[in-house]
Protein backbone atom coordinates (compact mmCIF):
# COMPACT_ATOMS: atom_id res chain seq x y z
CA UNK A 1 -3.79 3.40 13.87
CA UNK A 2 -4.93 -0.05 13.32
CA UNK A 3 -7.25 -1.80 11.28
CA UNK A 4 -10.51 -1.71 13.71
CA UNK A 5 -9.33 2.23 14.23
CA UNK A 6 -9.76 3.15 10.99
CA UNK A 7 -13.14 1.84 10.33
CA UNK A 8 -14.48 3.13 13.51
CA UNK A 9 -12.88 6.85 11.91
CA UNK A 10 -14.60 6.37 8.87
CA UNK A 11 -17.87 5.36 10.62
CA UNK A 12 -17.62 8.80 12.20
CA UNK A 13 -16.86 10.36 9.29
CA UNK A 14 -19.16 9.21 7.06
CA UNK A 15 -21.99 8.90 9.03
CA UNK A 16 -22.17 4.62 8.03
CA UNK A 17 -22.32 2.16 10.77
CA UNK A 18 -19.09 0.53 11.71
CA UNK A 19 -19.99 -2.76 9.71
CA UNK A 20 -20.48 -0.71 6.31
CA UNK A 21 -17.53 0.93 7.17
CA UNK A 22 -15.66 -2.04 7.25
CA UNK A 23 -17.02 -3.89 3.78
CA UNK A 24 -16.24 -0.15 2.23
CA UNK A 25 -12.47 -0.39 3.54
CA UNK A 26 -12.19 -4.08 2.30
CA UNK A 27 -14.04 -3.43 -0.91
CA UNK A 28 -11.03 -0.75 -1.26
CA UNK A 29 -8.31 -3.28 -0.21
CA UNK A 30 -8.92 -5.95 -2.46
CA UNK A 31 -9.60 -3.50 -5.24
CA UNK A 32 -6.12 -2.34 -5.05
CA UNK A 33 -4.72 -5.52 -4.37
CA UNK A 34 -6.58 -7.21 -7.80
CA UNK A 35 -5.29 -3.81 -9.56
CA UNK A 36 -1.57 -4.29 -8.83
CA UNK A 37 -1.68 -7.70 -9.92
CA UNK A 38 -2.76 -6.93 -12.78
CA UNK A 39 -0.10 -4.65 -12.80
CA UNK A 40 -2.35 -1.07 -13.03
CA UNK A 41 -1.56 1.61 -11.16
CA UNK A 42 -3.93 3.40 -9.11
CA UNK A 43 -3.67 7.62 -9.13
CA UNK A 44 -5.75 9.44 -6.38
CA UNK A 45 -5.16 13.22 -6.76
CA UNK A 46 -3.63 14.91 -3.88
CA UNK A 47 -3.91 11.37 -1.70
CA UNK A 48 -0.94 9.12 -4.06
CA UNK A 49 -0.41 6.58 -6.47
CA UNK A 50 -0.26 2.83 -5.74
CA UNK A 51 2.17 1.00 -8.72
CA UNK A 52 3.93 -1.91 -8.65
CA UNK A 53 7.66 -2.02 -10.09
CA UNK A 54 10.39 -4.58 -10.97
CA UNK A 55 12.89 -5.25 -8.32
CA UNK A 56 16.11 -7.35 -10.52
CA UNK A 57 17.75 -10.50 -8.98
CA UNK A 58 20.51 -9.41 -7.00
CA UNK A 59 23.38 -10.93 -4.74
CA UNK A 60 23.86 -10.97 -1.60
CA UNK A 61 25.49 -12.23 1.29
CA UNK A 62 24.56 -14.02 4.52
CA UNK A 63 25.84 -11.93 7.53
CA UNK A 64 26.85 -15.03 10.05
CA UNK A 65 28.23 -17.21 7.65
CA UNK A 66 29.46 -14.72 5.12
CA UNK A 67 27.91 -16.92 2.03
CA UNK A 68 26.49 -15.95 -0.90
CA UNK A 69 22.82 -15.92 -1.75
CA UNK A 70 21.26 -15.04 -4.70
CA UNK A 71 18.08 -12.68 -4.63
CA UNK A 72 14.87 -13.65 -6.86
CA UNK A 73 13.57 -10.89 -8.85
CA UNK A 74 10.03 -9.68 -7.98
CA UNK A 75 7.68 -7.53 -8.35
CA UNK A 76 6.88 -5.09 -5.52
CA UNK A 77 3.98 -2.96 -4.12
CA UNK A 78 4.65 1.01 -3.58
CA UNK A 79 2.94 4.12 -2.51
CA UNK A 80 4.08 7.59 -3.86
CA UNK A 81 2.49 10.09 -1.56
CA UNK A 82 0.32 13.25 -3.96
CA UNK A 83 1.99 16.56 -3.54
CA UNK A 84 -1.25 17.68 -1.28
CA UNK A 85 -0.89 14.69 1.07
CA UNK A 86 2.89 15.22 1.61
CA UNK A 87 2.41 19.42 2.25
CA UNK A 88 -0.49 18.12 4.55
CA UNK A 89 2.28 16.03 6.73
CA UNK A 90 4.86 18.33 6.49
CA UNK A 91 2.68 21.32 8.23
């Protein structure tokens, strides 16, 4: 399911027209996004939690040359599925 999907699902859903459906899904977007950069984690019961952790600088090595490279550390963006959304995909 793509972008355009989804808010025409949540236009039937909800009832809203396909426009309001699509300033409620960006209003969500860039609420998470301004969240984890503030580094907050966001906790929907039964849905997940959105959190961002600390990835350290690591090596590693270039695969057709064989050199090595050394990895930044940086912060990355993760999803934890709730207990009610995983028993909901695994039925």
């Amino acid at each position: 399911m793509n972008k355009s999907e989804l808010i025409a699902s949540i236009a039937g859903a909800t009832g809203l027209t396909k426009n309001n459906s699509a300033k409620a899904l960006d209003a969500f977007i860039n609420t998470v996004t301004k969240s984890l950069i503030k580094g907050e984690e966001i906790r929907l019961i039964g849905f997940g939690t959105f959190a961002v952790s600390k990835r350290a600088a690591t090596t590693g090595h270039n695969p057709r040359t064989g050199a090595e490279l050394k990895i930044p550390a940086r912060k990355v963006a993760k999803f934890k599925p709730g207990k009610a959304l995983q028993e909901a995909v695994n039925k």
